[in-house]
Protein backbone atom coordinates (compact mmCIF):
# COMPACT_ATOMS: atom_id res chain seq x y z
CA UNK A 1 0.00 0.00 0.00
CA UNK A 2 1.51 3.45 -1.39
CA UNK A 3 0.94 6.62 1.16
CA UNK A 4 0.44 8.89 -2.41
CA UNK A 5 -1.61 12.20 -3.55
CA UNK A 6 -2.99 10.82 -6.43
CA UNK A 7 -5.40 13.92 -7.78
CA UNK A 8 -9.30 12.41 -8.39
CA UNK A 9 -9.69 14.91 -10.83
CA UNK A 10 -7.26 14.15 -12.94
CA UNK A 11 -5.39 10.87 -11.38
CA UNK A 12 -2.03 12.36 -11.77
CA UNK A 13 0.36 11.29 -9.25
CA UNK A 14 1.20 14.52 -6.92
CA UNK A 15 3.66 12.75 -4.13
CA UNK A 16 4.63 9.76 -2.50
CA UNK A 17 6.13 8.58 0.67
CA UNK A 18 7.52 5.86 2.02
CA UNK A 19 6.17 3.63 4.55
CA UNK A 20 7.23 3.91 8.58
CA UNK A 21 9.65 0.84 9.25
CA UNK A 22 9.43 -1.58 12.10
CA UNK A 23 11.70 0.64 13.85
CA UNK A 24 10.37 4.09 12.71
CA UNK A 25 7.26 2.47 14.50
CA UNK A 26 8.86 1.51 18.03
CA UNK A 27 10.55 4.79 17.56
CA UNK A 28 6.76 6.22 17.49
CA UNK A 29 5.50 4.53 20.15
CA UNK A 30 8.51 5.45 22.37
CA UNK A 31 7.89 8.75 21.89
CA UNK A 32 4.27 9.09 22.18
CA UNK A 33 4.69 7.49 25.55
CA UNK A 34 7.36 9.33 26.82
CA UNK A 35 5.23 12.38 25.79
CA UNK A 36 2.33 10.59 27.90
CA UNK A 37 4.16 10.51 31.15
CA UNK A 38 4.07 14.28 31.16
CA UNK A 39 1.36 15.17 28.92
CA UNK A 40 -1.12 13.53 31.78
CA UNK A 41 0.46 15.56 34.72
CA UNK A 42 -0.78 18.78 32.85
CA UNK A 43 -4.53 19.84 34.46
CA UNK A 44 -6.94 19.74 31.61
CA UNK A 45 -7.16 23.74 31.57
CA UNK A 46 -3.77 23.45 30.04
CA UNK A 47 -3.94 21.23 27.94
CA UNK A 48 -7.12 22.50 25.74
CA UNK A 49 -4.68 25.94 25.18
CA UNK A 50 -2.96 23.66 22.36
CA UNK A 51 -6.54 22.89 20.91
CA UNK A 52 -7.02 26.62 21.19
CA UNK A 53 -4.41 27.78 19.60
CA UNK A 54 -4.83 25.26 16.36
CA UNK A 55 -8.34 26.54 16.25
CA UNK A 56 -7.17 29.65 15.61
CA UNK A 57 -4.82 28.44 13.20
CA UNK A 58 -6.85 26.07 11.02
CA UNK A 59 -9.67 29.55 10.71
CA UNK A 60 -6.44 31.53 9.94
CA UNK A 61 -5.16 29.35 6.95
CA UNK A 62 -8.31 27.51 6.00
CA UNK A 63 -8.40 28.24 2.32
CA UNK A 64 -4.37 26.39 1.82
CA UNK A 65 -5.60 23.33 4.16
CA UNK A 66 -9.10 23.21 1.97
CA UNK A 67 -7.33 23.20 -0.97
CA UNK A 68 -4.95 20.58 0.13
CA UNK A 69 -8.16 18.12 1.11
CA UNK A 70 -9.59 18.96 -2.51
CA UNK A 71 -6.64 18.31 -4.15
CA UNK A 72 -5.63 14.28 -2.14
CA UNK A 73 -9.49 13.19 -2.27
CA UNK A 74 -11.55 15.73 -4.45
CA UNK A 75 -14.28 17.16 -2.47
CA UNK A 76 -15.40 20.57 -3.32
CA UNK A 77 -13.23 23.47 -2.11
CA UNK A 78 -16.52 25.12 -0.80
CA UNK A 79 -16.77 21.46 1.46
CA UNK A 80 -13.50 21.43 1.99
CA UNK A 81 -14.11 24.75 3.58
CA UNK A 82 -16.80 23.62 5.71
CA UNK A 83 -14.65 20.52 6.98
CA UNK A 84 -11.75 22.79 8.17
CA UNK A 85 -14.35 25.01 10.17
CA UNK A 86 -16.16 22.14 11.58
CA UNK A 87 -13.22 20.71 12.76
CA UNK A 88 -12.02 24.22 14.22
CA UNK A 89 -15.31 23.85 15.94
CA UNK A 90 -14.88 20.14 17.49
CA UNK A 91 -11.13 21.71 18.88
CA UNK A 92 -13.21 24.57 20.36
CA UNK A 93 -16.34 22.41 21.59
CA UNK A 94 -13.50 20.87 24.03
CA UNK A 95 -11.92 24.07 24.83
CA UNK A 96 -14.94 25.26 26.30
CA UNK A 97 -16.17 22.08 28.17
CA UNK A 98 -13.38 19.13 28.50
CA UNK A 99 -12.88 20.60 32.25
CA UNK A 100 -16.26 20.42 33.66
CA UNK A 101 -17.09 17.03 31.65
CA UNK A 102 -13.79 15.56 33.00
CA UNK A 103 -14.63 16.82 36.62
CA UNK A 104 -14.31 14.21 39.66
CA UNK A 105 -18.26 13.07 40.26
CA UNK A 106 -19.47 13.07 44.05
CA UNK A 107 -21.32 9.30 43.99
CA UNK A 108 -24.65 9.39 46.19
CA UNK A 109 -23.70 6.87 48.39
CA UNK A 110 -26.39 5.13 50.49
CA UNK A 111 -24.94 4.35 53.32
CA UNK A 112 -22.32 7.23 55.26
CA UNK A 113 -19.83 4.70 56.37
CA UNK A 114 -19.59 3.69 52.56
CA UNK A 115 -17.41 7.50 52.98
CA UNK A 116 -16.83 9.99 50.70
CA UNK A 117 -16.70 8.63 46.86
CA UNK A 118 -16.05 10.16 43.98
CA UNK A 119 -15.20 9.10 40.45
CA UNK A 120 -11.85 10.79 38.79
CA UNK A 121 -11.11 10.20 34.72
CA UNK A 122 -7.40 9.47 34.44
CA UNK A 123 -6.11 9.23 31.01
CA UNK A 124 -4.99 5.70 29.89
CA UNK A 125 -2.06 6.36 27.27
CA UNK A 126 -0.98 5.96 23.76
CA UNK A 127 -3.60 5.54 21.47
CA UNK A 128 -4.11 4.40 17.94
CA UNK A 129 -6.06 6.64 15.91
CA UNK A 130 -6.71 4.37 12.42
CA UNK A 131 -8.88 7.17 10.11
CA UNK A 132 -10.27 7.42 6.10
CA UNK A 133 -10.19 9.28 3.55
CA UNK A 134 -13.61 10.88 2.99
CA UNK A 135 -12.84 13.72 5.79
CA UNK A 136 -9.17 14.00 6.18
CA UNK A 137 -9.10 16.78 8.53
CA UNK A 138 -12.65 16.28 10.71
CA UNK A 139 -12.15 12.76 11.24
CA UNK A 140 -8.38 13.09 12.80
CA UNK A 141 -10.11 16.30 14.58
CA UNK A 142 -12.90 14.33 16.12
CA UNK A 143 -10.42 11.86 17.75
CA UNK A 144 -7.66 14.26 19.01
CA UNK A 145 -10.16 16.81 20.60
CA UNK A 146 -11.35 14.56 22.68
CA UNK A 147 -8.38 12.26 23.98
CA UNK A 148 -5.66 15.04 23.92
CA UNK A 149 -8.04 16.89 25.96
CA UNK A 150 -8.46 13.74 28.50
CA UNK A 151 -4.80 12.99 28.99
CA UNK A 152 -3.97 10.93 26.65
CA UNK A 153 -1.41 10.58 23.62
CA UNK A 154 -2.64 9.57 20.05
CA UNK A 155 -0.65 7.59 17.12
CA UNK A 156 -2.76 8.71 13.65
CA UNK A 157 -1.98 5.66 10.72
CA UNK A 158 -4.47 7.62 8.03
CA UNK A 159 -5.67 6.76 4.78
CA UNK A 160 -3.19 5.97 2.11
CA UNK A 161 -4.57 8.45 -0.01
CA UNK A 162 -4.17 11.23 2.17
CA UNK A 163 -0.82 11.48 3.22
CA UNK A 164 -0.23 15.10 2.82
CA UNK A 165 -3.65 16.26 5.07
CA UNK A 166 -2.28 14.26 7.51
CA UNK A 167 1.21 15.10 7.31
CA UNK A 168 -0.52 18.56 7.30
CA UNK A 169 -2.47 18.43 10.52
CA UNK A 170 0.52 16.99 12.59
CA UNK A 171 2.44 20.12 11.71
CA UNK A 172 -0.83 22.10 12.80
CA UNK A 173 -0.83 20.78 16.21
CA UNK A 174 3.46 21.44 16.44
CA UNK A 175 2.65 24.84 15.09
CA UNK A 176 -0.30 25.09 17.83
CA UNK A 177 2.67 24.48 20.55
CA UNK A 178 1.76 20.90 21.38
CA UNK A 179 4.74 19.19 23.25
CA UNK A 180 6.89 16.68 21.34
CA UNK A 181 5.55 13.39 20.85
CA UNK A 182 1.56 14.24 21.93
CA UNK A 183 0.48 13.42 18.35
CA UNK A 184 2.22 11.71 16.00
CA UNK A 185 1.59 10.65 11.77
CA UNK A 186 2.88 7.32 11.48
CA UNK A 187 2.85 5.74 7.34
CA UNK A 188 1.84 2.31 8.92
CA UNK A 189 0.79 -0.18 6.92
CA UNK A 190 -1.78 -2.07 7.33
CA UNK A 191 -0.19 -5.40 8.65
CA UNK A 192 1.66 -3.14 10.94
CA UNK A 193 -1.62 -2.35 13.36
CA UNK A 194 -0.97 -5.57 15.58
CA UNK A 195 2.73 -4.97 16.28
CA UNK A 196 1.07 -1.62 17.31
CA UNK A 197 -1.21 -2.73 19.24
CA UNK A 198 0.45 -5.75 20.52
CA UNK A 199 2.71 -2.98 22.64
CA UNK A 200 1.61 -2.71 26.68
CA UNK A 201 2.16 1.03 26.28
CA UNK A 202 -0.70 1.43 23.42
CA UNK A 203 -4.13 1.44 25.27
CA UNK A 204 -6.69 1.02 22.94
CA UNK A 205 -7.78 1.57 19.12
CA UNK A 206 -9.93 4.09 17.21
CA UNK A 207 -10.80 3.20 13.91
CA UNK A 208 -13.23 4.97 10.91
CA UNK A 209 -14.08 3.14 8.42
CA UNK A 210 -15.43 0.19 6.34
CA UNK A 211 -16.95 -2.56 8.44
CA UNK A 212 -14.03 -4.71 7.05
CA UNK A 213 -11.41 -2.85 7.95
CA UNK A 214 -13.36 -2.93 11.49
CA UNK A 215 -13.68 -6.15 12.20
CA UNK A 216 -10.07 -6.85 11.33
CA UNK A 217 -9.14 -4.50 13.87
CA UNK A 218 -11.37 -5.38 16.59
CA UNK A 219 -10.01 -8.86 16.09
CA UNK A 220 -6.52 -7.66 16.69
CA UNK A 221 -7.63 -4.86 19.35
CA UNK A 222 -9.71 -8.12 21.02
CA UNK A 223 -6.40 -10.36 21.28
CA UNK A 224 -4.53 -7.75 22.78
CA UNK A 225 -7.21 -7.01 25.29
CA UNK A 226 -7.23 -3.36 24.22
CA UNK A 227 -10.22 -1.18 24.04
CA UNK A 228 -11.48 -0.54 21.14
CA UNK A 229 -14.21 1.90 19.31
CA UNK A 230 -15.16 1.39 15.81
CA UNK A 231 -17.32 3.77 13.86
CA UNK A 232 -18.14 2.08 10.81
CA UNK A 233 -20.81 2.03 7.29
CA UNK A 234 -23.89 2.82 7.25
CA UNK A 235 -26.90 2.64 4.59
CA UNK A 236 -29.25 5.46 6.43
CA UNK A 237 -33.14 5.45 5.74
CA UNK A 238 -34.40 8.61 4.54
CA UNK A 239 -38.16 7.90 4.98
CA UNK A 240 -40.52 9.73 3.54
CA UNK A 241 -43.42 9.73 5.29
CA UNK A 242 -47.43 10.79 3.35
CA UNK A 243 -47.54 13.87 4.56
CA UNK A 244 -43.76 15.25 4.26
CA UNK A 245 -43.61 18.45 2.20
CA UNK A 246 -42.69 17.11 -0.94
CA UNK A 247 -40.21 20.39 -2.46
CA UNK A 248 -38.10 20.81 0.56
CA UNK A 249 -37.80 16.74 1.12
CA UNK A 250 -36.46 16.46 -2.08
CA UNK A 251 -34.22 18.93 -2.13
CA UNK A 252 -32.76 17.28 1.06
CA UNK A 253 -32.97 14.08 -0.29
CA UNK A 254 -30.82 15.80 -3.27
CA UNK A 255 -28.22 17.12 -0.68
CA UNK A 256 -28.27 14.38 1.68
CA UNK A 257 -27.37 11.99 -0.62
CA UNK A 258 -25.13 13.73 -3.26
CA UNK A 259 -22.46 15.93 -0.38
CA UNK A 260 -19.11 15.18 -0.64
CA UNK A 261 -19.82 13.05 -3.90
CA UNK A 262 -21.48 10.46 -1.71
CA UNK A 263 -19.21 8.86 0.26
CA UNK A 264 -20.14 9.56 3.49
CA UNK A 265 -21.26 7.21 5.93
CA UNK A 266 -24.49 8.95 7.06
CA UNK A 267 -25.15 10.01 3.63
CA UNK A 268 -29.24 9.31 2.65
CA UNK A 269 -28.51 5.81 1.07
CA UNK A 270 -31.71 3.89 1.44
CA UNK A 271 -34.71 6.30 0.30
CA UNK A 272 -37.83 4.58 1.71
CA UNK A 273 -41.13 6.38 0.32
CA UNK A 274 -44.37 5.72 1.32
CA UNK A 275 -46.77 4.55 -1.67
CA UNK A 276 -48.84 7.05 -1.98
CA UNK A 277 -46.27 10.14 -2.98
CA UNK A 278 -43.73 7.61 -4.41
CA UNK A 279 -44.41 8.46 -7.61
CA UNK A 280 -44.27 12.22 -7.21
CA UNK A 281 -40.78 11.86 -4.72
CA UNK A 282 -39.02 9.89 -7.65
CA UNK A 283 -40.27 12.61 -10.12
CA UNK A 284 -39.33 15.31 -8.14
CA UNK A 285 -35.83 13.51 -7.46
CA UNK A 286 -35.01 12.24 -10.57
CA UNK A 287 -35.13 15.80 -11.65
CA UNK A 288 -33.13 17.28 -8.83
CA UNK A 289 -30.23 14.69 -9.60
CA UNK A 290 -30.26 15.31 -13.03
CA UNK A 291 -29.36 19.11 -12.01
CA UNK A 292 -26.11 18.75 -10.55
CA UNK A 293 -23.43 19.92 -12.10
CA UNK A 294 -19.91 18.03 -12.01
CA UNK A 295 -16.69 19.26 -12.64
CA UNK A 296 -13.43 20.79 -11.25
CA UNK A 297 -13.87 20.62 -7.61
CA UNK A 298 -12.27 23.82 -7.44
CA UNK A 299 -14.65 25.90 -9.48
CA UNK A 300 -17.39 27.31 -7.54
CA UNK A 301 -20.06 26.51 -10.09
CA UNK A 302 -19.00 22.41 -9.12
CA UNK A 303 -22.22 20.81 -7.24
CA UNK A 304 -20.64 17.31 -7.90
CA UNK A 305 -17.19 16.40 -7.38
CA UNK A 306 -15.00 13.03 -8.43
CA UNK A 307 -14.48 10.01 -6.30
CA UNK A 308 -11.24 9.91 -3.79
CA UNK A 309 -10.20 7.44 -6.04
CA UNK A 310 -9.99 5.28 -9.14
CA UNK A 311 -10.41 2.22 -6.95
CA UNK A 312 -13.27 3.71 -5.51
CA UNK A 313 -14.91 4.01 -8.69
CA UNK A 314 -14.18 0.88 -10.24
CA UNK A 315 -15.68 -0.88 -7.38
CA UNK A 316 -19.14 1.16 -7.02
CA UNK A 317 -19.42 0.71 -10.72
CA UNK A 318 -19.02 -3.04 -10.09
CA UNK A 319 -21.58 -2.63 -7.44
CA UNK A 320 -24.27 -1.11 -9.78
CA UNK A 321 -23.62 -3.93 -12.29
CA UNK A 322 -24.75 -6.74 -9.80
CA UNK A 323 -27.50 -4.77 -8.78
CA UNK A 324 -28.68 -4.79 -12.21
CA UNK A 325 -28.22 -8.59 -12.72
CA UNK A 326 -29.98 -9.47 -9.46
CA UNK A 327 -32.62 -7.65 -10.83
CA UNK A 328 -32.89 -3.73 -9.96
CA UNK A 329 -33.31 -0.97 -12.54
CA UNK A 330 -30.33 1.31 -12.83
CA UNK A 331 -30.84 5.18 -14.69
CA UNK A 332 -28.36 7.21 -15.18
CA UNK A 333 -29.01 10.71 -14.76
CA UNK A 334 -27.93 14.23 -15.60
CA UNK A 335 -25.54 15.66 -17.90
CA UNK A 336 -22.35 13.42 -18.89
CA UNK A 337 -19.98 13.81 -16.18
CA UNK A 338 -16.28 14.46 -17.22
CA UNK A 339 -14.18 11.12 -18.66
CA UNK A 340 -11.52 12.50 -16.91
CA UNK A 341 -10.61 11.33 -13.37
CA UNK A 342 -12.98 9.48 -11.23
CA UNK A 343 -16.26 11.10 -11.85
CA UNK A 344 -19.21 8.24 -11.66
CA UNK A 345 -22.35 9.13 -13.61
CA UNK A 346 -25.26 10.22 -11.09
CA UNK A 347 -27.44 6.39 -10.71
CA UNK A 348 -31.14 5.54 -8.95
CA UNK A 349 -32.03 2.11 -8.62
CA UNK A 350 -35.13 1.50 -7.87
CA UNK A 351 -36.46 -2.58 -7.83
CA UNK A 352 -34.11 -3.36 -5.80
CA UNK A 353 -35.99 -5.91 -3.46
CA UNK A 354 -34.74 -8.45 -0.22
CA UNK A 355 -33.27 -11.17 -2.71
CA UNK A 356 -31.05 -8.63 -4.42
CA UNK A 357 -27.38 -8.42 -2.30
CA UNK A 358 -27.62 -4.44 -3.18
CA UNK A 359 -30.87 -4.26 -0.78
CA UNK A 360 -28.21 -4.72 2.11
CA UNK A 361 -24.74 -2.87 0.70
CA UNK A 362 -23.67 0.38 1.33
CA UNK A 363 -22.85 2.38 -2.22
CA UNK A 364 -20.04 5.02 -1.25
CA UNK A 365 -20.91 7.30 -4.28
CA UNK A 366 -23.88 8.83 -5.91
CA UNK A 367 -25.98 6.07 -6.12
CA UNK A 368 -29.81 6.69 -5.06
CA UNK A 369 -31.45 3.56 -4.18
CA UNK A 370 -35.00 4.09 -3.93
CA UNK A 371 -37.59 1.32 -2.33
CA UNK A 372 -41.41 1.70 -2.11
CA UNK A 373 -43.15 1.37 1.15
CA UNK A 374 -47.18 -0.05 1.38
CA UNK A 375 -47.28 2.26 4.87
CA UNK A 376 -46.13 3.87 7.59
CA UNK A 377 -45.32 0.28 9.52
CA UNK A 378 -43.55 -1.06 6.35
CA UNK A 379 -41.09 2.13 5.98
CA UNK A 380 -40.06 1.55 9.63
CA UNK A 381 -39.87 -2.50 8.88
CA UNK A 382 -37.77 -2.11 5.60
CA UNK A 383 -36.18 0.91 7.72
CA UNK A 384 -35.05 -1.89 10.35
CA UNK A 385 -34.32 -4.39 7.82
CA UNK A 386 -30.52 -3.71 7.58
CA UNK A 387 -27.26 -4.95 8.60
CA UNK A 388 -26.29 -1.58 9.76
CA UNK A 389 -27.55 1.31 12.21
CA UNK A 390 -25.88 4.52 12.09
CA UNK A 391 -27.56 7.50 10.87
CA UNK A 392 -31.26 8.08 9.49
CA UNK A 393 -33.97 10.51 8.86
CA UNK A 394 -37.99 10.75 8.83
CA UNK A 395 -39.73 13.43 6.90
CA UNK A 396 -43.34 14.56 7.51
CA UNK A 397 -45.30 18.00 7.96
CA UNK A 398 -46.15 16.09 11.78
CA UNK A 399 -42.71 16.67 13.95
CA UNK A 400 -44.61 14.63 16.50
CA UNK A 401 -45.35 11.94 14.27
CA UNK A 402 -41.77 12.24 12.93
CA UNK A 403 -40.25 11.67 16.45
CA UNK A 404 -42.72 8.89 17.13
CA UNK A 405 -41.57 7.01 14.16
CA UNK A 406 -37.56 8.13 14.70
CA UNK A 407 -37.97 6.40 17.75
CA UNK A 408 -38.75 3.15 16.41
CA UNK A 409 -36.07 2.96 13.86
CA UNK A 410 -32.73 1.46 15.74
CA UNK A 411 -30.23 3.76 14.78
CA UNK A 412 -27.55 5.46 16.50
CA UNK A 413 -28.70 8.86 15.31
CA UNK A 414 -31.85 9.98 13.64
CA UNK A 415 -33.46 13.23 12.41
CA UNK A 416 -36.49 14.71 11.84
CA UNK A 417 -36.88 16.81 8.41
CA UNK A 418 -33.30 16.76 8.05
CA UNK A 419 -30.50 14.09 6.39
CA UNK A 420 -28.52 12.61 9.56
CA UNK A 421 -26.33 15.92 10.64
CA UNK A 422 -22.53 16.09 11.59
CA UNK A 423 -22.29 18.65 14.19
CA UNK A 424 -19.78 19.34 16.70
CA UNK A 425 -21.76 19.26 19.62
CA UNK A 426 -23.75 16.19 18.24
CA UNK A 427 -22.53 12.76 19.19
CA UNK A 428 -21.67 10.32 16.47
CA UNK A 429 -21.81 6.38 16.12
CA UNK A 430 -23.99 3.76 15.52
CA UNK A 431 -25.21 0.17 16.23
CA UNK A 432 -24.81 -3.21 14.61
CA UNK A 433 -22.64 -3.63 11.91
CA UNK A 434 -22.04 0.04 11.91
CA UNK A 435 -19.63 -0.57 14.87
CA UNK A 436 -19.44 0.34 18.90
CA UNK A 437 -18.72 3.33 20.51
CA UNK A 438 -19.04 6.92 20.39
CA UNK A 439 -17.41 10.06 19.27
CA UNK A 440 -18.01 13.71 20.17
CA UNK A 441 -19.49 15.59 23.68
CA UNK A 442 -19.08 13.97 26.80
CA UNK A 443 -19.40 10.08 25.31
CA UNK A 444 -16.28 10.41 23.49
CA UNK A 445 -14.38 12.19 26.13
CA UNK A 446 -14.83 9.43 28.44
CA UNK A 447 -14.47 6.16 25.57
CA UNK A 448 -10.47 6.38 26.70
CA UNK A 449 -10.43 6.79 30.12
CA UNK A 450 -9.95 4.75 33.52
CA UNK A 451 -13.19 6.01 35.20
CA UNK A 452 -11.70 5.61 38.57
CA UNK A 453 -13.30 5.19 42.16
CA UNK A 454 -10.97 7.24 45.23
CA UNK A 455 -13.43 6.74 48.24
CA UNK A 456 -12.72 8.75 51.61
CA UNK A 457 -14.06 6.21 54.50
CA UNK A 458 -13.41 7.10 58.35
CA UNK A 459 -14.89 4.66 60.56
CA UNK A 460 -13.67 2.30 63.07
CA UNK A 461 -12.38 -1.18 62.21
CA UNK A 462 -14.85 -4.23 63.03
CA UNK A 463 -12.28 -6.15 65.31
C-alpha cells in the first residue's frame, strides 16, 4: 500500500512517501509514551490551550488546508471549507467544556460509612487513531479533541490516499505548541496495526471506516485485550413519510445523498417512500439529480465532485452492475460527467428488493437507491431491515409523528426533516454492523479513560 496524492480529478500522481519501518514504528510509540508521562500531569485547563491555539490556526489558513483536502481526495473546495471550520469547531467544543465534563463526580452513596466517593477520569495512554479518507481533517479532529483533551497521547496511521492532510495536521498541532511526541503521523501499513497494538504502552484503538477494515481491527484490538471503538458504514433510511412536504424533502434528499460526492457514511442511502407520494418523490428527485453539475472541484459553479479514487470508482461501478443482474433498474441521470478522473455518472435504482445483495450494501458514491413502502409500519420494517444502524432521517409535515416514528427505527442517530447531521456538539456512532462506541461531547471524552473510584471512609475497624 503506497501513502500517495494521487489527484481524483485528474489521477495524476502529486507525491509519495515511504512507509514507517518496524523501527520508525517503536521509535513512534517510544515517543508518544514518553510524551504521555508528562502530557497527563498537565490539568486539563492546560492542555485545551494547544486545541485553542490550532483553532485559531486552522480559521487563519483555511483556504491552503481546503485546498490541500480537494486536491488528495476531491471534495469541493466550498466542502473542503466547511470541513476545516467544523473541525475548528470540534477543537473549540472541548476548549470550552473538557474541564467540567472531566470533573471528579461526588457518587450518592447510600450508606455514610460507605465515605466519601467520587469518580476521577485518568487518562490511559498511547492511542491508535486508524482514520479514512472521505474527511481527512474532521475525522483526525474528532479523535484528538477529545483524547488530547483527556490525557492521553494519540498515534494517527491515516488513509493511504491522504498522506499530505495528515502530514498537514501533525504540523498544525506542532505549530499550535503541542509538546513533542503528543500526536504523532505514522505511514503504517496495514499489517503493521498488531505490532502496534500488541505494545503494553498502546491502550486502545480508534478506527473509521469500512466494516471490514473494522472487524479486522477489533479482532486484533480483542487479542490484545485493548479497548477498542469502531465507527463504521452505514446505509441510512431517509423515509418519507405521506404527509412530508414534498419540495423541501427532495431537495434534502438531493443534498443528503449527493455531499461530498457520496461517500459519506451517514449520507441518505436507502430512500424509503411511502406509496402514496412515491411516484411524485421519484419525479421530483429524478429531476433534482439530473441538475447537478460536475466538474473541477475547485470551481465554484462544481455541485458534484469526483471520487477519492480510481479504486473507488471501479468498485461502485461493479456494485451497480450486480445490482442490475440481481434484478434492480439502474438510470443514469444528468448531464455526462467528465471522462476525466474518477467522476461516476449520477445512478437511482429503484427494484431493488430483499433477494437482491444491493438491498443490504452500502454504495459510497452517488448512487440513489429508492424502495417503495405499502405504509407507515412497512417504511419503519424495511427501515429496520438492515445490517447496519448509524444514521437516518424521517420526513413529515407532523414533527410529533416524525419523532414517534424516529424512535422506532434502531439507529444510532436519527433526524427529523433533516439528512442525519454532523455537528460538533452532536454525538456520532452507531449500532450493529455500523460498529461500537461513540465520538463527540461527553461520550467520546470518556471512551479512553480509567473512570476511577478514590473513596474517603473514616470509621472504626470491626475487630
Amino acid at each position: 500500500m503506497a501513502f500517495a496524492t494521487v489527484n481524483p480529478y485528474t489521477n495524476e500522481l502529486v507525491k509519495s512517501f515511504p512507509s514507517a519501518t518496524d523501527a520508525e514504528i517503536k521509535a513512534a510509540v517510544d515517543r508518544s509514551d514518553k510524551a504521555f508521562q508528562s502530557w497527563k500531569t498537565l490539568s486539563v485547563a492546560e492542555r485545551v490551550e494547544y486545541l485553542k491555539n490550532a483553532s485559531a490556526l486552522l480559521r487563519k489558513n483555511s483556504d491552503e488546508y481546503a485546498k490541500l483536502l480537494t486536491l488528495e481526495m476531491g471534495k469541493i473546495f466550498g466542502e473542503s471549507k466547511a470541513e476545516v471550520e467544523l473541525s475548528a469547531q470540534i477543537l473549540d467544543y472541548y476548549v470550552k467544556h473538557a474541564e467540567g465534563l472531566l470533573a471528579p463526580r461526588k457518587l450518592p452513596v447510600m450508606d455514610p460509612a460507605e465515605g466519601e466517593a467520587e469518580l476521577v477520569n485518568d487518562p490511559m495512554g498511547v492511542l491508535l487513531a486508524i482514520e479514512p479518507w472521505n474527511f481527512p481533517f474532521y475525522q483526525v479532529a474528532r479523535i484528538l479533541a477529545p483524547q488530547l483533551s483527556a490525557g492521553n497521547t494519540l498515534i494517527l496511521k491515516h488513509a493511504s490516499n491522504v498522506p499530505q492532510s495528515a502530514l498537514a495536521f501533525e504540523q498544525l498541532m506542532k505549530d499550535a505548541g503541542l509538546p513533542e511526541g503528543v500526536f504523532i503521523n505514522l505511514f503504517a501499513e496495514h499489517d503493521k496495526v498488531e505490532m502496534i497494538l500488541a505494545d503494553p504502552r498502546v491502550c486502545g484503538v480508534a478506527l473509521t471506516g469500512s466494516e471490514f477494515a473494522g472487524s479486522a481491527v477489533a479482532q486484533v484490538a480483542g487479542k490484545h485485550l485493548k479497548k477498542s471503538i469502531m465507527e463504521l458504514g452505514g446505509a441510512d433510511a431517509f423515509v418519507v413519510l405521506d404527509d412530508a412536504d414534498m419540495d423541501k424533502t427532495v431537495a434534502w434528499g438531493v443534498f443528503g445523498r449527493h455531499w461530498n460526492a457520496g461517500q459519506v457514511c451517514v449520507s441518505s442511502k436507502r430512500m424509503i417512500v411511502d406509496a402514496k407520494v412515491y411516484d411524485e418523490y421519484l419525479e421530483k428527485y429524478t429531476a433534482g439529480v439530473a441538475a447537478l453539475k460536475a466538474g473541477d472541484p475547485m470551481d465554484p459553479a462544481t455541485q458534484l465532485a469526483p471520487l477519492s479514487s480510481q479504486r473507488a470508482k471501479d468498485g461502485l461501478l461493479k456494485q451497480i452492475e450486480e445490482a442490475v443482474k440481481h434484478g434492480a433498474t439502474a438510470i443514469e441521470v444528468g448531464e455526462k460527467v467528465p471522462e476525466q478522473g474518477c467522476f461516476v455518472q449520477p445512478t437511482i435504482l429503484t427494484n431493488v428488493t430483499p433477494d437482491n445483495p444491493a438491498y443490504y450494501q452500502e454504495f459510497f458514491g452517488p448512487v440513489s437507491m429508492i424502495i417503495k413502502a405499502e405504509d407507515e409500519a412497512d417504511a419503519i420494517r424495511i427501515a429496520n431491515d438492515s445490517p447496519f444502524g448509524l444514521g437516518g432521517s424521517v420526513f413529515t409535515s407532523d414533527n410529533a409523528r416524525g419523532r414517534r416514528v424516529a424512535g422506532e427505527i434502531s439507529t444510532g442517530m436519527i433526524f427529523v426533516n433533516h439528512p442525519t447531521m454532523v455537528k460538533a456538539d452532536l454525538p456520532f456512532g452507531g449500532v450493529r454492523r455500523s460498529g461500537f462506541g461513540r465520538e463527540l461531547i461527553d461520550l467520546g471524552l470518556k471512551e479512553f479513560v480509567n473512570q476511577k473510584l478514590i473513596d474517603v471512609v473514616d470509621i472504626d475497624a470491626p475487630f
